[in-house]
Protein backbone atom coordinates (compact mmCIF):
# COMPACT_ATOMS: atom_id res chain seq x y z
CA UNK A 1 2.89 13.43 -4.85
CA UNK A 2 2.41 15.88 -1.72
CA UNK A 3 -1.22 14.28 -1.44
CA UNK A 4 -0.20 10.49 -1.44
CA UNK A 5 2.31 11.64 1.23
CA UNK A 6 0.13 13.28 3.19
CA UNK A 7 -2.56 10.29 3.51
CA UNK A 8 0.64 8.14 4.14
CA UNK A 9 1.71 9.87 7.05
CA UNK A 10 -1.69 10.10 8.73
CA UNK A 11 -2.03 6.24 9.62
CA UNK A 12 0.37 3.64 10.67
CA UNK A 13 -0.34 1.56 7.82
CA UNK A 14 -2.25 2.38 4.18
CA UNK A 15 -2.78 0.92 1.57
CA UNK A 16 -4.12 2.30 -1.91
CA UNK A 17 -6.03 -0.68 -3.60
CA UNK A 18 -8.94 -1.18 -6.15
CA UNK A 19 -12.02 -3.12 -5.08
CA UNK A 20 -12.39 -6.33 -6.65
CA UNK A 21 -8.18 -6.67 -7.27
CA UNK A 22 -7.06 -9.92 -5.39
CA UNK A 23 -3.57 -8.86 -4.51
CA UNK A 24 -5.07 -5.84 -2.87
CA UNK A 25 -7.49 -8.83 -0.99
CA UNK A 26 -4.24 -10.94 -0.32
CA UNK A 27 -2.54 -7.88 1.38
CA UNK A 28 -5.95 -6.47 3.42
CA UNK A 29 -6.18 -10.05 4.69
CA UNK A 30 -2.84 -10.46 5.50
CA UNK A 31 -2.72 -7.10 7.64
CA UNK A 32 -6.10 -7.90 9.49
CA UNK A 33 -4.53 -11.50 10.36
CA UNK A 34 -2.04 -9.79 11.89
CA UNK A 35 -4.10 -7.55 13.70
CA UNK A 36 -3.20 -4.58 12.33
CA UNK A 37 -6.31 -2.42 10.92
CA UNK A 38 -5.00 -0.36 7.64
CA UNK A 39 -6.01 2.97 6.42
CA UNK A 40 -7.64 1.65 2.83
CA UNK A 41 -8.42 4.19 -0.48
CA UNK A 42 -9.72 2.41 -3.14
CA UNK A 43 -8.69 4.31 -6.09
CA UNK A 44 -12.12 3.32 -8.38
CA UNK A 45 -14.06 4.29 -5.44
CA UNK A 46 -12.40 8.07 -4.99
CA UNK A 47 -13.44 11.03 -7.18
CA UNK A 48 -12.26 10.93 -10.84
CA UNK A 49 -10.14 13.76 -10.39
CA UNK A 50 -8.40 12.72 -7.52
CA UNK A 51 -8.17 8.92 -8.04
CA UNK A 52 -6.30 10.37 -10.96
CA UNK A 53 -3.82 11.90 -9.60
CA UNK A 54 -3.04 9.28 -6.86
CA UNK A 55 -3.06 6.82 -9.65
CA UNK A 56 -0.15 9.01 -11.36
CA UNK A 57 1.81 9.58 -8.26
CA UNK A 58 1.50 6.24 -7.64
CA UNK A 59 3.07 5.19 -10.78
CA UNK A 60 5.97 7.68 -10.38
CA UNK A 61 6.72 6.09 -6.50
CA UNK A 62 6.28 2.25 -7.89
CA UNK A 63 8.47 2.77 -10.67
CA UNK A 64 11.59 3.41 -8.36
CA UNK A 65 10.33 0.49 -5.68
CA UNK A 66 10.60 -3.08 -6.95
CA UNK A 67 8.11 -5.22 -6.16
CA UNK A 68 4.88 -2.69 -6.33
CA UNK A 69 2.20 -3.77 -8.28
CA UNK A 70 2.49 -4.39 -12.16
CA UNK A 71 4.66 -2.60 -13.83
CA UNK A 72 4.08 -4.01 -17.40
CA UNK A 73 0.66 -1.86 -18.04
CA UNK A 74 0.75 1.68 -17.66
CA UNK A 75 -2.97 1.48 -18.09
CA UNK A 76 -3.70 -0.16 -14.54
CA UNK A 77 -2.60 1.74 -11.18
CA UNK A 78 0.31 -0.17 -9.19
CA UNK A 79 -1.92 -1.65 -6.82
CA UNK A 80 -1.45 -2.51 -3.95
CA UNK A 81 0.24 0.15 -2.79
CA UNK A 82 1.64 -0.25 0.90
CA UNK A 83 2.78 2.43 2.91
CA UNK A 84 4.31 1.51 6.84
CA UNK A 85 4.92 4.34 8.88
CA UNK A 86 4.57 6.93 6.24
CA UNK A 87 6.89 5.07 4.04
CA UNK A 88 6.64 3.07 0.57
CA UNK A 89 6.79 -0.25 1.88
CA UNK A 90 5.84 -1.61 -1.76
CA UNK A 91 3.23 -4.16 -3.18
CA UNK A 92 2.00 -7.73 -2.55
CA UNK A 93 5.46 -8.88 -3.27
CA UNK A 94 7.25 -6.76 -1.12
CA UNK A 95 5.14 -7.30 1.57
CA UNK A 96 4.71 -10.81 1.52
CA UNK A 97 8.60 -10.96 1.28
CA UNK A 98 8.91 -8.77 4.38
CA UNK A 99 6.11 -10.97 5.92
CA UNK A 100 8.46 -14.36 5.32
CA UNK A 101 11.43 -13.30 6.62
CA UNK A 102 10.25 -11.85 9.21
CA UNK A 103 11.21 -7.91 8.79
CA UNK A 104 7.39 -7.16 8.59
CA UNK A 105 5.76 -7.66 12.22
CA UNK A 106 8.80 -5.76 13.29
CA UNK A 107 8.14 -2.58 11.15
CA UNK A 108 4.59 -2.54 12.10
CA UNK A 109 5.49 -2.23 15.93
CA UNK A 110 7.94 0.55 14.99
CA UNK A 111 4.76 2.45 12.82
CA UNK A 112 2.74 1.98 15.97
CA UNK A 113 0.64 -0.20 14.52
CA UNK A 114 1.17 -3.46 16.58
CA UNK A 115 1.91 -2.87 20.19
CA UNK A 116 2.55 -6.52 21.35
């Protein structure tokens, strides 16, 4: 847990994804549209050991945030992962939710990642 906090808290946004997913794509696209460069760890790409345990800490963070990634299959990580400001912002749902009403450009400028 103290890892996936730590790599949280060094960018203004990050997001833990697995190449190839298309809801991690969606969300990547979404944040360079916006202008807004994110921190990305793709879990299949990262050490065995390691993705591991992100992919477990992960699980244990999505399970008390609605909207990040699939719940239904323990099996898969609960990708994407979005973190704003060193916070759990959620998963393509959340964000895109954020994104439509309009709560999402505004928590980007308060991360420092959007300065206009």
């Amino acid at each position: 847990m103290e890892k996936i906090e730590k790599l949280a808290a060094e960018n203004a946004v990050v997001v833990f994804s697995q190449s190839g997913c298309s809801m991690c794509d969606v969300v990547k696209r979404l944040f360079c549209s916006l202008g807004v460069g994110p921190t990305v760890y793709e879990l299949d790409e990262l050490q065995s050991g390691l993705s591991g345990d992100l992919e477990k800490a992960l699980m244990r963070l999505a399970a008390a945030v609605p909207g990040t990634g699939d719940q239904s299959s323990q099996a898969a990580p609960p990708v994407p992962a979005v973190f704003v400001g060193g916070k759990l912002l959620g998963g393509l749902d959340r964000v895109m939710a954020t994104h439509i009403n309009g709560t999402l450009v505004p928590r980007l400028k308060e991360a420092g990642a959007l300065w206009l």
